[in-house]
PDB file of N, CA and C in Angstrom:
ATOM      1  N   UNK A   1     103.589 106.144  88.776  1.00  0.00           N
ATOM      2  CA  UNK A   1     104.687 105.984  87.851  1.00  0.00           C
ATOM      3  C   UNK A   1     104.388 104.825  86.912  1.00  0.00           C
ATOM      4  N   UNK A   2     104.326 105.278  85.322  1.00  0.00           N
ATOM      5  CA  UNK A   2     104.190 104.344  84.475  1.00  0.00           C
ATOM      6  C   UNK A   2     105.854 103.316  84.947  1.00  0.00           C
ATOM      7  N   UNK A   3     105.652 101.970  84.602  1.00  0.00           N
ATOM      8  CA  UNK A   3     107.078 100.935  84.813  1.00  0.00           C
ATOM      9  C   UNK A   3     107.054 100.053  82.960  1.00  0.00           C
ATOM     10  N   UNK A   4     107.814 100.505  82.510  1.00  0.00           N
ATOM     11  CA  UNK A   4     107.803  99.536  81.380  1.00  0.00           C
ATOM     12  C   UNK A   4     109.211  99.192  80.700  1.00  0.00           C
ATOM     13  N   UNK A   5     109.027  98.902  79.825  1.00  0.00           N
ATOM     14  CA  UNK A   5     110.717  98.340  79.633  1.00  0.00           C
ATOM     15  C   UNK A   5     111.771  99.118  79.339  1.00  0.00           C
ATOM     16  N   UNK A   6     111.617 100.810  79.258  1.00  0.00           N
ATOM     17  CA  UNK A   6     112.194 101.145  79.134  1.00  0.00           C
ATOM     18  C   UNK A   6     112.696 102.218  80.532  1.00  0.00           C
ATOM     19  N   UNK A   7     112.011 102.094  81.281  1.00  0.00           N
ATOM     20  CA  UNK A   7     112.165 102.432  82.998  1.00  0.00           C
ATOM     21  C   UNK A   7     113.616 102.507  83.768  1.00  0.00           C
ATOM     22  N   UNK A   8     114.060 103.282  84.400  1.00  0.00           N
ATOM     23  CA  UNK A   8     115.494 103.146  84.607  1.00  0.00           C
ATOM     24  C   UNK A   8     115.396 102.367  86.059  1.00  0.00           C
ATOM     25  N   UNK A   9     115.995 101.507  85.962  1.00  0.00           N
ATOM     26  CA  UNK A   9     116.109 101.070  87.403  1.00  0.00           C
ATOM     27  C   UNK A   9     116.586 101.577  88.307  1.00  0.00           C
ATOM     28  N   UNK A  10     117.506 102.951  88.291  1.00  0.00           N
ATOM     29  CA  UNK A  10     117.519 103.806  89.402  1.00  0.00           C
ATOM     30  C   UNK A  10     116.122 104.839  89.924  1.00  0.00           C
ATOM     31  N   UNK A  11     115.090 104.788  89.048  1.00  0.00           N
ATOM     32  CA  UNK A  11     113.831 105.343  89.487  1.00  0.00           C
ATOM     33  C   UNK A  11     112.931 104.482  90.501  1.00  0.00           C
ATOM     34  N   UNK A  12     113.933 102.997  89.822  1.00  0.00           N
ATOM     35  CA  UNK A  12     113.266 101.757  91.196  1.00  0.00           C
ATOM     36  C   UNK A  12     113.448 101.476  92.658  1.00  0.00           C
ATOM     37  N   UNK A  13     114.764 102.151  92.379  1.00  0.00           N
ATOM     38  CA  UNK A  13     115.568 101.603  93.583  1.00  0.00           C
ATOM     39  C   UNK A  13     115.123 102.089  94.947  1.00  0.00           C
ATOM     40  N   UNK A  14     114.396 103.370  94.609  1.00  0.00           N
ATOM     41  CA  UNK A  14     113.462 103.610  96.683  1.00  0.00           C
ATOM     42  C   UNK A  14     112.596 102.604  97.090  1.00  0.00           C
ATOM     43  N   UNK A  15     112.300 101.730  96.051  1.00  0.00           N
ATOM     44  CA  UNK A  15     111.209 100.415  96.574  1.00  0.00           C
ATOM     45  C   UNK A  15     112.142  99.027  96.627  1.00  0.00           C
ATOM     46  N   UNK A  16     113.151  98.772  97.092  1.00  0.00           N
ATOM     47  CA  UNK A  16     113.906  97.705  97.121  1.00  0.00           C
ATOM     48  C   UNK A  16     113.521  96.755  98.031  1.00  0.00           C
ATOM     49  N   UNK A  17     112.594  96.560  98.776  1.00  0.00           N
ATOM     50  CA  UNK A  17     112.256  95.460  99.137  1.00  0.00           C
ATOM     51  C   UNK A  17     111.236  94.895  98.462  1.00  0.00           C
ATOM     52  N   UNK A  18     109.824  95.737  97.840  1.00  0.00           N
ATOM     53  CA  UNK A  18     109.535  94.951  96.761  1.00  0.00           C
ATOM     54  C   UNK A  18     110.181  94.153  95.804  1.00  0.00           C
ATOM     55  N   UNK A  19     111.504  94.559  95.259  1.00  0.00           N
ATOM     56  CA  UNK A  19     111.739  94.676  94.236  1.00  0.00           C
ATOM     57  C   UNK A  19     112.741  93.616  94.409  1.00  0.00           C
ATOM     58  N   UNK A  20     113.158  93.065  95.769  1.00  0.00           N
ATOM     59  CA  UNK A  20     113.883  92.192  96.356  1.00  0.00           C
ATOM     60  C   UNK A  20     112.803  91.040  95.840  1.00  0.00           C
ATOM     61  N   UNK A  21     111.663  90.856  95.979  1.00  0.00           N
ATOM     62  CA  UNK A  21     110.922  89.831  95.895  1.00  0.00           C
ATOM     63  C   UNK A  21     111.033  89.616  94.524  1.00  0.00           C
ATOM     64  N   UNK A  22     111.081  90.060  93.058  1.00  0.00           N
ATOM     65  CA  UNK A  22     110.997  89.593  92.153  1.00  0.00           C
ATOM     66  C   UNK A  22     112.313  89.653  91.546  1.00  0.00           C
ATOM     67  N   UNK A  23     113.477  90.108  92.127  1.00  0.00           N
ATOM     68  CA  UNK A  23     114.810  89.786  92.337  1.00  0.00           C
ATOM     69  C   UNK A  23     115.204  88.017  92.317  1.00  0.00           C
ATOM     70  N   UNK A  24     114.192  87.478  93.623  1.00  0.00           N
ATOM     71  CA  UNK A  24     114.434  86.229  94.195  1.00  0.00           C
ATOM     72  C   UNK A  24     113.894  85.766  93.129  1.00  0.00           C
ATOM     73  N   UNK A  25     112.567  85.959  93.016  1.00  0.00           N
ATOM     74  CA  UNK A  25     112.100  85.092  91.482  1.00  0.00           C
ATOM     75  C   UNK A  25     112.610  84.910  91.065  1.00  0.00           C
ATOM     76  N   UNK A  26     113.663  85.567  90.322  1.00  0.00           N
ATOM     77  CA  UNK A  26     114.406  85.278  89.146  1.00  0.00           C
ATOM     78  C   UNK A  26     115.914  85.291  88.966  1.00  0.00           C
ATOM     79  N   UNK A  27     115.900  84.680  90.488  1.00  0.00           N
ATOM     80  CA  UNK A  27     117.341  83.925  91.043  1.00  0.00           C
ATOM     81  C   UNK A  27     118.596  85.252  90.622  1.00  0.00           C
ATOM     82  N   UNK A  28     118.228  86.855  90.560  1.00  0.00           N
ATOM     83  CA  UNK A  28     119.238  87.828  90.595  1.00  0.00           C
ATOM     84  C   UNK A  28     119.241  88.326  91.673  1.00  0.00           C
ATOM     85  N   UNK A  29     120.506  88.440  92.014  1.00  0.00           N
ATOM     86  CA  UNK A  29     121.339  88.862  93.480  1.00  0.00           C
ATOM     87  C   UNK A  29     122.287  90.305  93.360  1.00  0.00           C
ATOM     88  N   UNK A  30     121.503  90.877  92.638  1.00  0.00           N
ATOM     89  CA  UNK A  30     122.143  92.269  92.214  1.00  0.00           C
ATOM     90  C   UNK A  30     121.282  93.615  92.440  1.00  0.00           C
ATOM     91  N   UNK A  31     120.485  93.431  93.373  1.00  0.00           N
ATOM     92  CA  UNK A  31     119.941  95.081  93.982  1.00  0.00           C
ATOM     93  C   UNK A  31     121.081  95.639  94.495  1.00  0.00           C
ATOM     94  N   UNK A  32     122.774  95.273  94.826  1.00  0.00           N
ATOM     95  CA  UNK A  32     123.580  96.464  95.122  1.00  0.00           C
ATOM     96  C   UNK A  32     124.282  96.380  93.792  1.00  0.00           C
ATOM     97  N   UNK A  33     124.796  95.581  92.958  1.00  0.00           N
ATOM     98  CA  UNK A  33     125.355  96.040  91.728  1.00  0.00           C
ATOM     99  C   UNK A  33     125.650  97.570  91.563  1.00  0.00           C
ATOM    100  N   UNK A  34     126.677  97.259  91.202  1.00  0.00           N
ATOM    101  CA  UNK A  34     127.319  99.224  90.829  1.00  0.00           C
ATOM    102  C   UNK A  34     126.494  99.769  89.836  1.00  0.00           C
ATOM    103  N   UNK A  35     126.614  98.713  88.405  1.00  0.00           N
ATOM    104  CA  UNK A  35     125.698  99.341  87.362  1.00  0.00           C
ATOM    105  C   UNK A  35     124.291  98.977  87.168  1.00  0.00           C
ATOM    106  N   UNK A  36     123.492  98.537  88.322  1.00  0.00           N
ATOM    107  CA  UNK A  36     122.067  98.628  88.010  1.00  0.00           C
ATOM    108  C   UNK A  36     121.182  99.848  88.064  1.00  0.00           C
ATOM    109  N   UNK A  37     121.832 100.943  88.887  1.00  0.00           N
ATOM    110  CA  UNK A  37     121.233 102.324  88.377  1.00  0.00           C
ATOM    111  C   UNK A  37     121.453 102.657  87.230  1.00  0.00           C
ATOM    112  N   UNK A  38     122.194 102.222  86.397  1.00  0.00           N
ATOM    113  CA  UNK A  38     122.467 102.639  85.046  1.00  0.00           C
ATOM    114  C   UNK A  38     121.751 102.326  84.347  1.00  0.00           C
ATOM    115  N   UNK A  39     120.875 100.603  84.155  1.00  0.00           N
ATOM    116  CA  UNK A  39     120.394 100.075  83.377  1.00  0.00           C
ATOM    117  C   UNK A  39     118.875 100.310  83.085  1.00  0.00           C
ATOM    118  N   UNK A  40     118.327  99.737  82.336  1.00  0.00           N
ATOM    119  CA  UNK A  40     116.640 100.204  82.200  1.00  0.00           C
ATOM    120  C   UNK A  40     116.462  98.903  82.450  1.00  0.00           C
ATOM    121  N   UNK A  41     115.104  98.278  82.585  1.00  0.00           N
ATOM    122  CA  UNK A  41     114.139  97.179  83.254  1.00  0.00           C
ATOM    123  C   UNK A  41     114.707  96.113  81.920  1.00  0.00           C
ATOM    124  N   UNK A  42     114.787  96.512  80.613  1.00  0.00           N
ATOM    125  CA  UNK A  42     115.462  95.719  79.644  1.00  0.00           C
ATOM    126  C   UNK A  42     116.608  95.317  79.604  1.00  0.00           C
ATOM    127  N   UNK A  43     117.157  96.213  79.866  1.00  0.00           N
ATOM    128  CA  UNK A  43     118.398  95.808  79.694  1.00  0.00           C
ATOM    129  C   UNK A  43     119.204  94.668  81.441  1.00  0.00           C
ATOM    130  N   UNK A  44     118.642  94.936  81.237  1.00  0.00           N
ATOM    131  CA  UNK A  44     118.850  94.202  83.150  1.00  0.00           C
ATOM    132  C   UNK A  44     117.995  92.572  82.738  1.00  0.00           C
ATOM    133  N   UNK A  45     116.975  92.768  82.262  1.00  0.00           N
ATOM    134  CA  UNK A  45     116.288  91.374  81.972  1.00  0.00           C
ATOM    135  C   UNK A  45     117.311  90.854  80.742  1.00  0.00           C
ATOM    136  N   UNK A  46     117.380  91.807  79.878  1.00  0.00           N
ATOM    137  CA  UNK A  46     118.633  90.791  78.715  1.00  0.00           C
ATOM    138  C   UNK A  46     119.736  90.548  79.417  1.00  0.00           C
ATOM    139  N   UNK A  47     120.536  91.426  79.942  1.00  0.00           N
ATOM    140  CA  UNK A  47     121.852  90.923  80.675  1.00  0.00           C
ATOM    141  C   UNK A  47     121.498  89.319  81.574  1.00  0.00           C
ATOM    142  N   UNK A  48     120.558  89.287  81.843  1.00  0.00           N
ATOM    143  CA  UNK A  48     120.540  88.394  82.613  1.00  0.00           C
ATOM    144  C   UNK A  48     119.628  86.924  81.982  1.00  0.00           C
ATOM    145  N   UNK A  49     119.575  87.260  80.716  1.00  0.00           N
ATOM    146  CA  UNK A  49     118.570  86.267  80.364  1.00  0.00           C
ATOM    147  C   UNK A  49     117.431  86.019  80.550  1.00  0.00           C
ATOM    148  N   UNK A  50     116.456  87.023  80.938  1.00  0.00           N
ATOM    149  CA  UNK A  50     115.002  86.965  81.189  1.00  0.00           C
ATOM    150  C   UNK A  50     114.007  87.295  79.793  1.00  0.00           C
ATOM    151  N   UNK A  51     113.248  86.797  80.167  1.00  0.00           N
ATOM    152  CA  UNK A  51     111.801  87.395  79.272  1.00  0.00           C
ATOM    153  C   UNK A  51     111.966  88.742  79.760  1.00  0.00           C
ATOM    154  N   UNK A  52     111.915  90.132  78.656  1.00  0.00           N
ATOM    155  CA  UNK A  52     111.839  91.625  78.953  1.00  0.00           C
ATOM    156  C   UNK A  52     110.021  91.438  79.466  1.00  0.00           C
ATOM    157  N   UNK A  53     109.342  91.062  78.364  1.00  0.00           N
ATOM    158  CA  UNK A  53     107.953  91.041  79.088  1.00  0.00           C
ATOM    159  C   UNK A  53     107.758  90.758  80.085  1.00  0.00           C
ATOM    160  N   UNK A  54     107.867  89.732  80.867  1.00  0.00           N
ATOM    161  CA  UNK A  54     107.682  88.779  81.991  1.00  0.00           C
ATOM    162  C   UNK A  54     108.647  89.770  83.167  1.00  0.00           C
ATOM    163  N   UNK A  55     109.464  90.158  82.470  1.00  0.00           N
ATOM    164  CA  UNK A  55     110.444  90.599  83.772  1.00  0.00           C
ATOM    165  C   UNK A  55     109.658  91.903  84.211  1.00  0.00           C
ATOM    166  N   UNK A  56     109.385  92.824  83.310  1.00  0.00           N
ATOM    167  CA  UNK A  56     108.748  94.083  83.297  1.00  0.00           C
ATOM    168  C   UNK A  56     107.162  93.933  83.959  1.00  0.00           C
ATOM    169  N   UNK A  57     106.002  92.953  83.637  1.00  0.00           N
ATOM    170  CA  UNK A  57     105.050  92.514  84.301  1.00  0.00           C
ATOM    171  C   UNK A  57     105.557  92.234  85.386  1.00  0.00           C
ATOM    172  N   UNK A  58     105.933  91.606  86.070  1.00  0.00           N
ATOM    173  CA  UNK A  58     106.467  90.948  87.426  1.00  0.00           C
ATOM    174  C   UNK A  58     106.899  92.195  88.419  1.00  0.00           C
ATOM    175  N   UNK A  59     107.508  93.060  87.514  1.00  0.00           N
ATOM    176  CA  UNK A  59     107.894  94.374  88.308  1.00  0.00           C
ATOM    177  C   UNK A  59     106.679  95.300  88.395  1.00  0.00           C
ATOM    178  N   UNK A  60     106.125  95.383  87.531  1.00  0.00           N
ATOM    179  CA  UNK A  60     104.962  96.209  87.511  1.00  0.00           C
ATOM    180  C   UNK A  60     103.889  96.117  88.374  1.00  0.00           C
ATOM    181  N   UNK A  61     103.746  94.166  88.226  1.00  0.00           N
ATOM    182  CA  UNK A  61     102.721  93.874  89.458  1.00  0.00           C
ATOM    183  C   UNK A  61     102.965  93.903  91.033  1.00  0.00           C
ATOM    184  N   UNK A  62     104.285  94.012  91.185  1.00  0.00           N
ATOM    185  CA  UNK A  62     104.516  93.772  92.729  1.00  0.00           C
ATOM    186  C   UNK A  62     104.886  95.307  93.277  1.00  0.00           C
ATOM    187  N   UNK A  63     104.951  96.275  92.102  1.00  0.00           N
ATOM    188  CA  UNK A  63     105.172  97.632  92.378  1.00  0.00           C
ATOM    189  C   UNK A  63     103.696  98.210  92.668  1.00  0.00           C
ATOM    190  N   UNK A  64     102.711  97.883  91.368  1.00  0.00           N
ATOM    191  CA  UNK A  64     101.832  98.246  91.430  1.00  0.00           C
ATOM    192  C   UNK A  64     101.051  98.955  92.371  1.00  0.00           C
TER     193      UNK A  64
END
């Protein structure tokens, strides 16, 4: 699976313990959030104030 910024984060969500780890990185506490299946890898890094690049690498590498 290509992961890039436009990726839905409900295509993420069967890997949630990876995904727990770069969660912690970046001090978000929202893998149960109601609307994070809704969002794409961008929009989840803007809501929250992240680098989209950095957030999207970080996911990519620990998915990888």
């Amino acid at each position: 699976m290509e992961i890039d910024e436009k990726t839905s984060m409900a295509d993420l969500m069967g890997r949630t313990q990876a995904l727990s780890k770069v969660f912690k990185k970046y001090g978000l506490d929202c893998l149960t959030c109601r609307g994070l299946a809704e969002e794409t890898v961008a929009q989840l890094a803007v809501r929250n104030g992240l680098d989209v690049k950095a957030f999207t690498e970080e996911i990519r590498r620990v998915l990888g």
